[in-house]
Protein backbone atom coordinates (compact mmCIF):
# COMPACT_ATOMS: atom_id res chain seq x y z
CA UNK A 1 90.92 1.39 176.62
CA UNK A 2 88.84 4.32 177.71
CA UNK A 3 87.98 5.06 181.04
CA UNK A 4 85.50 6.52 183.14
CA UNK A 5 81.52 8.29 181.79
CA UNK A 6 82.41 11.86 181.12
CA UNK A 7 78.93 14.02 180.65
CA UNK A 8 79.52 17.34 179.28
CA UNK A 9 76.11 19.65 179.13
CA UNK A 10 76.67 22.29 176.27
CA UNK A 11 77.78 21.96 172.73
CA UNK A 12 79.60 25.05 172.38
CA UNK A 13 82.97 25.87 171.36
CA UNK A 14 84.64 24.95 174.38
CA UNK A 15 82.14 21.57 174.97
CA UNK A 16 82.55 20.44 171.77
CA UNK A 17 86.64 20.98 172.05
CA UNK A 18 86.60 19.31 175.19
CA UNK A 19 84.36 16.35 173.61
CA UNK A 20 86.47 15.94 170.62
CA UNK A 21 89.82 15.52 172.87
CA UNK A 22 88.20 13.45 175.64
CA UNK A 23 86.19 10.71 172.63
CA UNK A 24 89.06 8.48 172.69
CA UNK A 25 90.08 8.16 176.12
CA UNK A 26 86.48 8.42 178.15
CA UNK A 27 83.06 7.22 177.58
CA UNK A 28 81.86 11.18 176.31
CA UNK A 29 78.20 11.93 176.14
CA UNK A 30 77.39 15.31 175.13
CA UNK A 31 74.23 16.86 175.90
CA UNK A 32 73.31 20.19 174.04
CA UNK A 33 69.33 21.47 173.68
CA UNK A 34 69.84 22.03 169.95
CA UNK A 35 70.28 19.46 167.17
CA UNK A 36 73.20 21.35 165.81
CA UNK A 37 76.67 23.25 166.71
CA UNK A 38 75.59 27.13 166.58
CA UNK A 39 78.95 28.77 165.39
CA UNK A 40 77.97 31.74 166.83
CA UNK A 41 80.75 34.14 164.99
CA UNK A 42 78.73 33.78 162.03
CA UNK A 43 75.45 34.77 163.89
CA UNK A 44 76.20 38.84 163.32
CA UNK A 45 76.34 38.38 159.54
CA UNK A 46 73.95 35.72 159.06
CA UNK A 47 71.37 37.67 160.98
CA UNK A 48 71.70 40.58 158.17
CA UNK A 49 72.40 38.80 155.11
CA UNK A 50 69.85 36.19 153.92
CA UNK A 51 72.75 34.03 152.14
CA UNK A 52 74.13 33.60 155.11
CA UNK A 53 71.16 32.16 156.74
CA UNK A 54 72.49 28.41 157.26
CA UNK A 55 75.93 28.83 157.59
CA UNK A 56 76.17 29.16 161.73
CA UNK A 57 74.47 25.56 161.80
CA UNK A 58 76.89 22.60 161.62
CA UNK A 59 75.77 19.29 162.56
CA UNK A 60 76.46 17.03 165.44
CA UNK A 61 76.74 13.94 163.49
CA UNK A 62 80.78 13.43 162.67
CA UNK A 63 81.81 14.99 166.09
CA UNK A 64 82.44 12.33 168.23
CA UNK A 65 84.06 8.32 166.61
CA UNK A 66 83.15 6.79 170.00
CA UNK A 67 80.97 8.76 172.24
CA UNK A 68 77.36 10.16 171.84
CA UNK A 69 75.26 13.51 171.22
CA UNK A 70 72.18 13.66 172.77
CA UNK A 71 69.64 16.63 172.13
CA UNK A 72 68.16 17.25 175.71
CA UNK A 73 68.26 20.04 178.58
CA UNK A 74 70.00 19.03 181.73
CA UNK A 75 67.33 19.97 185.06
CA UNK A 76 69.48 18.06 187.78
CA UNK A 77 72.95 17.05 189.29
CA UNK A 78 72.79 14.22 191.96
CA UNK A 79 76.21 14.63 193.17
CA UNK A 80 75.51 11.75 195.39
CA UNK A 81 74.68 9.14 193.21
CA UNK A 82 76.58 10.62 190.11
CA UNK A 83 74.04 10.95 187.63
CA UNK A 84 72.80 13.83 185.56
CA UNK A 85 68.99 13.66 185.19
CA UNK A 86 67.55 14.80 181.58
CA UNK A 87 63.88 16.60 181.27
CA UNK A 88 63.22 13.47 179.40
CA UNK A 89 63.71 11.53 182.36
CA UNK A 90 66.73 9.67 181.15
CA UNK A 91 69.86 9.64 183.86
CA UNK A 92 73.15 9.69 183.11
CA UNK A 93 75.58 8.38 185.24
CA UNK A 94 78.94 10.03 185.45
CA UNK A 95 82.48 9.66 186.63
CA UNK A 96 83.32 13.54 185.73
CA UNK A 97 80.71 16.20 185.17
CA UNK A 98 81.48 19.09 182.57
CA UNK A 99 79.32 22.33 182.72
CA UNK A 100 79.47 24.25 179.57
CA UNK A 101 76.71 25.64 178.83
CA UNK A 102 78.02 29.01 178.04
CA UNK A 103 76.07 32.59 177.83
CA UNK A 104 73.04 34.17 176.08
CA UNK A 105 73.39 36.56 174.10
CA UNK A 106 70.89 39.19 172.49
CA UNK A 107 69.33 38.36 169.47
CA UNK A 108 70.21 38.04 166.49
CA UNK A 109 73.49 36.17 168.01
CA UNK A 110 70.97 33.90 169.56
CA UNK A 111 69.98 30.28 168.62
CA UNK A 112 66.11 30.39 168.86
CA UNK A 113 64.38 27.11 169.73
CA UNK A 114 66.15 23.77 169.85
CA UNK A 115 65.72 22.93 166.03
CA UNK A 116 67.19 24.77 162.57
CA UNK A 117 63.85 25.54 161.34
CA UNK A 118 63.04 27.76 164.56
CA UNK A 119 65.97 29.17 164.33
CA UNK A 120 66.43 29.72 160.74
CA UNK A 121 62.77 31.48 161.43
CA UNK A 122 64.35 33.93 163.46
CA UNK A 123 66.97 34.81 161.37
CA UNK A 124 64.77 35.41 158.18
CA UNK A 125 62.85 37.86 160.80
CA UNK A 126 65.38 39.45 161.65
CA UNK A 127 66.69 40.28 158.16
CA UNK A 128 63.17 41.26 156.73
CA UNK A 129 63.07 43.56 160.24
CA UNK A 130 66.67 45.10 158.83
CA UNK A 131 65.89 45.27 155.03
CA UNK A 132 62.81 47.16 155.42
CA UNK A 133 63.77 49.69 158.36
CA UNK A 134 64.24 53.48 157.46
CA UNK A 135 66.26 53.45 161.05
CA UNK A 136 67.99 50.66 162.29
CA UNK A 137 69.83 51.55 165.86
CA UNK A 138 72.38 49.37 167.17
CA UNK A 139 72.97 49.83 171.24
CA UNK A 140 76.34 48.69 172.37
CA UNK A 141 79.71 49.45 171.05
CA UNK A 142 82.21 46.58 172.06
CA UNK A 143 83.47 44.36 169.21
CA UNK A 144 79.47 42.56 168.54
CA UNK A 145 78.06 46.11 168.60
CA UNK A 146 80.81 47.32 165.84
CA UNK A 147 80.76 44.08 164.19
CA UNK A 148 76.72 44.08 163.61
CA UNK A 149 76.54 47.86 162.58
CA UNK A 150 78.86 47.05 160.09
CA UNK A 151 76.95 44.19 158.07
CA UNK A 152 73.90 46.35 159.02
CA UNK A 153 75.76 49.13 156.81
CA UNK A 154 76.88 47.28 153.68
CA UNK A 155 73.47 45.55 153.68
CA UNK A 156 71.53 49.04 153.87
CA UNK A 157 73.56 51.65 152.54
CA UNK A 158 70.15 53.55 152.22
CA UNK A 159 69.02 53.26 155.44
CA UNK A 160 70.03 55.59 158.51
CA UNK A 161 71.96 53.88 161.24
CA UNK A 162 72.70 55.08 164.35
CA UNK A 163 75.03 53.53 167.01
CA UNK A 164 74.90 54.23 170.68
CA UNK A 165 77.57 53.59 173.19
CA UNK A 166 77.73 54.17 176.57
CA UNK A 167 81.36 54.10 177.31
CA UNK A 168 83.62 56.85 176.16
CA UNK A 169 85.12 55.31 172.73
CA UNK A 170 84.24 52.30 170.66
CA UNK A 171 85.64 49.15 171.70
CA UNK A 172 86.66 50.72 175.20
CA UNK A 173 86.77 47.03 177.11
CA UNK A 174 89.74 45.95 174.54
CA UNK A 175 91.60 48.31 176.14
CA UNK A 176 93.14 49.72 172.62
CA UNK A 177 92.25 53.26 171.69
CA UNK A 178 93.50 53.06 168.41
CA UNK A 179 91.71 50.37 167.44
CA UNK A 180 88.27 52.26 168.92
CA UNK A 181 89.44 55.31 166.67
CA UNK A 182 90.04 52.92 163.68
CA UNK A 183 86.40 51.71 164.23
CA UNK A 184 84.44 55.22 164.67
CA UNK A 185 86.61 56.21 161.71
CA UNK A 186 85.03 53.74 159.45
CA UNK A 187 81.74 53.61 160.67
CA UNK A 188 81.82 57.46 160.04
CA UNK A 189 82.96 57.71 156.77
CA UNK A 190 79.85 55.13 155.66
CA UNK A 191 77.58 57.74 157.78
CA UNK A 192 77.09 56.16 160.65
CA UNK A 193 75.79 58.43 163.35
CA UNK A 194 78.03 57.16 166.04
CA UNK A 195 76.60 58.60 169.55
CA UNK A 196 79.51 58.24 172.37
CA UNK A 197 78.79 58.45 176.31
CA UNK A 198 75.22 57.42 175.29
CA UNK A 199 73.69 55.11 178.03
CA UNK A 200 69.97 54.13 175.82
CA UNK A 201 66.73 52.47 177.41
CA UNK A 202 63.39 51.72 175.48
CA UNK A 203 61.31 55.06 175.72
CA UNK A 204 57.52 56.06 176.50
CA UNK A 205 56.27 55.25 173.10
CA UNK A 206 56.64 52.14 170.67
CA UNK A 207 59.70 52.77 168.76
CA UNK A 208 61.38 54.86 170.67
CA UNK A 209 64.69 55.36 172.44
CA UNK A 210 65.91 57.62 175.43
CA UNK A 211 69.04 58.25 176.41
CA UNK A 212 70.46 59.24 179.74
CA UNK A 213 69.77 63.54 178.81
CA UNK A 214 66.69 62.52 178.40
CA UNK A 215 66.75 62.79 174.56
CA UNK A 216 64.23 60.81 172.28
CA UNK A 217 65.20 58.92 169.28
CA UNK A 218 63.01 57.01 166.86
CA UNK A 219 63.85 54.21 165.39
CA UNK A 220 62.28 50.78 163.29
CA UNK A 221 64.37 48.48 164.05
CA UNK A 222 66.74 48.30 167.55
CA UNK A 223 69.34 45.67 168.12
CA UNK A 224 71.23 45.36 171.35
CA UNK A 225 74.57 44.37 171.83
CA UNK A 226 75.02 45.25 175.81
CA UNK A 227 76.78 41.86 177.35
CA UNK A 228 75.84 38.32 178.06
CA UNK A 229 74.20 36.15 180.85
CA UNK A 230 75.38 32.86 181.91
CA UNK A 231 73.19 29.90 181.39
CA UNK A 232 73.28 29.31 184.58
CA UNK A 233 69.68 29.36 185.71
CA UNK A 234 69.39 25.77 185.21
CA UNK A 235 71.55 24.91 188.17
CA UNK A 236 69.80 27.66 190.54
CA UNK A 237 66.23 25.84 190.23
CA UNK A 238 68.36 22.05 190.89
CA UNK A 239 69.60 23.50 194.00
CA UNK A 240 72.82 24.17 192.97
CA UNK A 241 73.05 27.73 193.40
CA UNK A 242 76.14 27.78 195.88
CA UNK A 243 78.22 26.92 192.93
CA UNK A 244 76.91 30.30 191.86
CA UNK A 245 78.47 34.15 192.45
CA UNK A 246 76.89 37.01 192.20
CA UNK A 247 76.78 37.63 188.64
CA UNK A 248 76.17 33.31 188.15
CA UNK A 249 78.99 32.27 186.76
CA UNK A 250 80.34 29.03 187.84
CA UNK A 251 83.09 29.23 190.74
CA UNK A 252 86.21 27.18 189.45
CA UNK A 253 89.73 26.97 191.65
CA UNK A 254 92.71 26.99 189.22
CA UNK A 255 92.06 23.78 187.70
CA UNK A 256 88.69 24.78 186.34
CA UNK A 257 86.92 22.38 188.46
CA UNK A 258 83.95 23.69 190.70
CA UNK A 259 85.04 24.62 194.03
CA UNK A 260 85.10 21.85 196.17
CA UNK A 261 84.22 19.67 193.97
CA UNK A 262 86.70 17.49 192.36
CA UNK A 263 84.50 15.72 189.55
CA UNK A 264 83.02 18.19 188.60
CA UNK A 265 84.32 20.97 185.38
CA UNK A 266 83.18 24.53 184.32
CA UNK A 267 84.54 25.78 181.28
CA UNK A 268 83.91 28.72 179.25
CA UNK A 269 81.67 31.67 178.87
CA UNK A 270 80.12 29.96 181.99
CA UNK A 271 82.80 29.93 184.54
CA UNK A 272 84.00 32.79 186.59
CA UNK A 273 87.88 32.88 185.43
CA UNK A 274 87.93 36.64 185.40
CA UNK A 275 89.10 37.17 181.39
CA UNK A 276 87.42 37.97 178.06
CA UNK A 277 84.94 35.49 177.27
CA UNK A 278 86.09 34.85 173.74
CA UNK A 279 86.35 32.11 172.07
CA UNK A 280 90.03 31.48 171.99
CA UNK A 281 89.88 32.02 175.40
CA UNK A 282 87.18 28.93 175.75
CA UNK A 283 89.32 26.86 173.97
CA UNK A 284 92.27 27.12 175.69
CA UNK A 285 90.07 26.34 179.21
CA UNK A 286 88.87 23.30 177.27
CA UNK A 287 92.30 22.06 176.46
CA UNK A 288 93.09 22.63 180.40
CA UNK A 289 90.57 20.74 181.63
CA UNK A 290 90.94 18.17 179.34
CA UNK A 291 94.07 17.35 180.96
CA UNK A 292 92.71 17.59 184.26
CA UNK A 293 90.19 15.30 183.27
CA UNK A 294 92.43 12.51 182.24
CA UNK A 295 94.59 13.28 185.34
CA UNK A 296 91.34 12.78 187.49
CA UNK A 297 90.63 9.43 185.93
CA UNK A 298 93.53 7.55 185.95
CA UNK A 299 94.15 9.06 189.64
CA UNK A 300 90.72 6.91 190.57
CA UNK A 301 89.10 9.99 191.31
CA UNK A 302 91.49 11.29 193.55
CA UNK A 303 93.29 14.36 192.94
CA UNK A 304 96.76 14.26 191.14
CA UNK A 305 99.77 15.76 190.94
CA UNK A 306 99.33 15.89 187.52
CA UNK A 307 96.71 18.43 187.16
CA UNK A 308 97.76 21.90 185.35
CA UNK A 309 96.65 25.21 186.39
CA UNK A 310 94.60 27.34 183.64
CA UNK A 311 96.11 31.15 183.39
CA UNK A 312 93.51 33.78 182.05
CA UNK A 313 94.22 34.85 179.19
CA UNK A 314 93.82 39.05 179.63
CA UNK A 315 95.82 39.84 176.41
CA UNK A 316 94.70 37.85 173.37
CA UNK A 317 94.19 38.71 169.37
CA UNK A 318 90.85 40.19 168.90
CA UNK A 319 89.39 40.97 165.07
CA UNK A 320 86.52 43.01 164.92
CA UNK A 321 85.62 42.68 161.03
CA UNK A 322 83.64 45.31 159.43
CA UNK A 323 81.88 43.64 156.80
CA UNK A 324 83.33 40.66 154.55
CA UNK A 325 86.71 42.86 153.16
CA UNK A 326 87.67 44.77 156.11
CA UNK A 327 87.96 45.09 160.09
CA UNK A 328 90.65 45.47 162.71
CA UNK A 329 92.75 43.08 164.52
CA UNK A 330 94.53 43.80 167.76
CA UNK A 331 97.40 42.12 168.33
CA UNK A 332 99.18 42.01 172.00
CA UNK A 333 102.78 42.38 171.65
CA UNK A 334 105.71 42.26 174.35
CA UNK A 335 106.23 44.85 176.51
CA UNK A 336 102.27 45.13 177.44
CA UNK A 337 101.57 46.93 173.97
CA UNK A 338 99.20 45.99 171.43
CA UNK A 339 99.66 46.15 167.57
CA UNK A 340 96.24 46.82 165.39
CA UNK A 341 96.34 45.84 162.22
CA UNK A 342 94.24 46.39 159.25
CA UNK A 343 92.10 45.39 156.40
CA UNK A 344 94.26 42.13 154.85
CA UNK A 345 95.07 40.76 158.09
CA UNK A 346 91.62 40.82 158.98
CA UNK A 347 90.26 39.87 155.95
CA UNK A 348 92.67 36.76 155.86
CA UNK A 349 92.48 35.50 159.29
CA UNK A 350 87.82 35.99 159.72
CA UNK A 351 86.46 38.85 158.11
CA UNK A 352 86.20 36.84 154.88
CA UNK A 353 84.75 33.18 156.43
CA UNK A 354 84.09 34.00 160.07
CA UNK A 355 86.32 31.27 160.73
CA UNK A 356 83.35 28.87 159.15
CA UNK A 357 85.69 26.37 157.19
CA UNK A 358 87.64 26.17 160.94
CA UNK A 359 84.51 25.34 162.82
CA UNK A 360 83.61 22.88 159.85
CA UNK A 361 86.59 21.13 160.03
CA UNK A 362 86.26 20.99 164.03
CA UNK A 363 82.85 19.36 163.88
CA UNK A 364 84.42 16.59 161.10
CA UNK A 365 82.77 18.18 158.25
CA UNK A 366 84.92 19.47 155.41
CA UNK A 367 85.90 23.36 155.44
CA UNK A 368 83.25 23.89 152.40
């Protein structure tokens, strides 16, 4: 017997998680704007490589055995009467309310429009943009920035790239040195003009590039790779923006739920739990919440005893591939240290697939 309407707005990796473990003991409804799960790891590559092109999009269709997907945008929450009010007009009525509508991110790690075609559109663009360029530039050196000048690379080997980091060493937010070192080292040795302590902002003319000495670079193509923003805006303009901080994330207390409000969930790239916003990470808030979830409904919407506290995760594996055949994986160990590893153990565990046949399997599709 399932109990209780659980709405969850946004089909990424931590919706769709929480959908999938929640279908057989809830009434789920998922709401997402696009037809199709973006797997968004794949974005980097496919936004290079024109074989590539389709892989990010998985469809909707085998997720859920008992609840429903339905491609809409979310403009209101009547906490009140307990519904969830679709641009369409449609309402859905709710017993818990799940926010996950995760982060934008620059293009080309972006889903454009709401259907494949637009977004297939974009990628093509995107690739023609790189495959012509004399200069590509790539702004941002954290693990998308690294990632992206890589495929750029092995895709162009003629072409000059240039990447531009304002922090001190690649991959400075990780926290491992080595593994920055490991990263300059082989973006180097395919000549990659790799610009440190290099703040960038569009300059004067079309094209061009100034950094924070005031020195102009040219370049065809720019790509930027400088953070997220949480797809939050939604809730600001239905009057919701005292769930908000100041950056607007979602507040959640230790149970993931939105302060002071006890049916109601944030989890994800969305939520303020002060961690890297990686994907493992978003799964494990998803499997958290799921049990708060079921605690919440069999409680009869009061709060339990039951509930489990989510712990950030501040130390997790992190692989940064460089291309298809090679990368760097850090590796926390005991003792507060971190192990980097190389080329196989990349290779092996997403540098290959970009954990595709994973996400496949996680939508009900086969890994192929």
């Amino acid at each position: 017997m399932r109990e209780g309407n659980v709405v969850v707005i946004g089909g990424g990796y931590a919706g769709v998680r929480l959908a999938k473990r929640l279908d057989a003991t809830a009434h789920v409804t998922l709401v997402d704007r696009k037809e199709v799960f973006f797997h968004r790891i794949a974005s980097l590559r496919a936004g290079v490589r024109p074989e590539w092109t389709a892989t990010p999009f998985i469809p909707y269709d085998r997720l859920l055995r008992n609840g429903r997907v339905i491609v809409g945008k979310a403009v209101q929450v009547d906490t009140v009467a307990r519904e969830v009010a679709l641009a369409t007009g449609e309402r859905l009525p709710y017993d818990v309310l799940v926010i996950a509508t995760g982060a934008d991110y620059p293009e080309p790690a972006r889903f454009t429009g709401v259907s494949v075609e637009e977004a297939t559109k974009s990628f093509a663009e995107h690739q023609q943009k790189v495959a012509t360029a004399e200069h590509v530039l790539v702004v941002g050196g954290g693990p998308s920035g690294v990632e992206l000048t890589a495929e750029i690379r092995l895709s162009r080997p003629d072409a000059r790239v240039t990447l531009a980091h304002a922090g001190p060493e690649l991959l400075h937010s990780t926290g491992s040195a080595r593994a920055g070192r490991k990263a300059r080292a082989w973006l180097e040795s395919h000549d990659v003009e790799v610009r440190l302590d290099t703040f960038m902002s569009p300059g004067n003319d079309f094209g061009t590039y100034r950094d924070a000495r005031g020195a102009v670079l040219a370049a065809d193509v720019s790509l930027w790779a400088t953070g997220t923003t949480p797809n939050t805006l939604w809730l600001r303009l239905a009057g919701h923006g005292d769930w908000l901080n100041g950056t607007g994330h979602v507040k959640v207390d230790r149970m993931l739920r939105v302060e002071g409000r006890p049916d109601v969930f944030a989890v994800g790239d969305v939520n303020d739990v002060g961690e890297l916003k990686v994907t493992p990470a978003a799964l494990a808030q998803a499997q958290v919440a799921v049990h708060n979830i079921r605690a919440y409904l069999r409680s009869s919407g009061r709060h339990s005893s039951k509930t489990r506290s989510y712990r950030a995760v501040h130390r997790t594996p992190l692989i940064v591939p460089f291309g298809p055949a090679d990368g760097v994986t850090m590796l926390p160990v005991p003792g507060g240290e971190t192990a980097v590893l190389g080329t196989r153990t990349t290779t092996l565990a997403k540098a290959k697939t970009l954990m595709t046949p994973f996400m496949r399997r996680q939508l009900g599709y086969t890994a192929a």
